[in-house]
Protein backbone atom coordinates (compact mmCIF):
# COMPACT_ATOMS: atom_id res chain seq x y z
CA UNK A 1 -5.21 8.47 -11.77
CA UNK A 2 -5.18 4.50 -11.64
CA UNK A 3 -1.79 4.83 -12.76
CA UNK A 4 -1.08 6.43 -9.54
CA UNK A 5 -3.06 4.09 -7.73
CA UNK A 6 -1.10 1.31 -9.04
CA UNK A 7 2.22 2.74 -8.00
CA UNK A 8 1.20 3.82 -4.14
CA UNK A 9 0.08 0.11 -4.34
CA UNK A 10 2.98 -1.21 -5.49
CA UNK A 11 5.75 0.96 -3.45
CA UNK A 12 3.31 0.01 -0.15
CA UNK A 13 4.08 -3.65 -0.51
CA UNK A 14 7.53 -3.09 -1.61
CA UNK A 15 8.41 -0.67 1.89
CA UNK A 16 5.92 -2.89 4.09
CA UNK A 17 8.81 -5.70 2.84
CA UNK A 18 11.79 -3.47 3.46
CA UNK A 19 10.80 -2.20 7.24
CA UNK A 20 9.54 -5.77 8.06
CA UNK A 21 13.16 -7.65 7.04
CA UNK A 22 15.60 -5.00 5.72
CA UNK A 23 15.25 -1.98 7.79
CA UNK A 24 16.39 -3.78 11.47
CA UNK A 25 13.77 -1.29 12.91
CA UNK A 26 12.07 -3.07 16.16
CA UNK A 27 9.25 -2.13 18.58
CA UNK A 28 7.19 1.00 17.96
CA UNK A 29 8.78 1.94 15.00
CA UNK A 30 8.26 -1.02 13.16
CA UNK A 31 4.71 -1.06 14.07
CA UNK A 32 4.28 2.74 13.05
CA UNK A 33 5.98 2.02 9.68
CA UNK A 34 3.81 -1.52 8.58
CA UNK A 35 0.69 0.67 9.72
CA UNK A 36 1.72 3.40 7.09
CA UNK A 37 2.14 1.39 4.60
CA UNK A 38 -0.93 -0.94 5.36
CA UNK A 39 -2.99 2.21 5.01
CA UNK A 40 -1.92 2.96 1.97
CA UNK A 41 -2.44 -0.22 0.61
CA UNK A 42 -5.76 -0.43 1.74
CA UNK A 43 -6.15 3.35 0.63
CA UNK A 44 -4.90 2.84 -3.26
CA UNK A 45 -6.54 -0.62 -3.15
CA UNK A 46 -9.67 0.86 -2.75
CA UNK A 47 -9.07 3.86 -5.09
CA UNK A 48 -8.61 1.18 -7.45
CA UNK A 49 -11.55 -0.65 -7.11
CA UNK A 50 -13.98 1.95 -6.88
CA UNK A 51 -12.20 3.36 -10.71
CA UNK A 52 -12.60 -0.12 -12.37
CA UNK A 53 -14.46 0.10 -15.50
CA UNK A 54 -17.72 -1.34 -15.08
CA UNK A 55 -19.10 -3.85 -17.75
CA UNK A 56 -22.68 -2.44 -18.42
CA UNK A 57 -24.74 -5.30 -19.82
């Protein structure tokens, strides 16, 4: 499961990078696309921090 987490995470940032310089998407579309992929950022971010192991002392 965190595996998973880790890779949504990572392939957000890496296609928030490609529509915001690569893509040559403007307007609307750009917007829609970075909002995608900033919710799923946020969304495996937090997956990830609510599965951390927890030091019980």
């Amino acid at each position: 499961m965190r595996a998973l987490l880790w890779l949504l995470l990572a392939a957000s940032v890496l296609a928030n990078v490609f529509i915001s310089t690569f893509a040559g998407w403007t307007g609307g579309l750009q917007v829609a696309g970075s909002v995608c992929t900033g919710v799923l950022l946020f969304g495996s971010a937090v997956g990830l921090w609510l599965t951390r192991p927890r030091n019980e002392a």
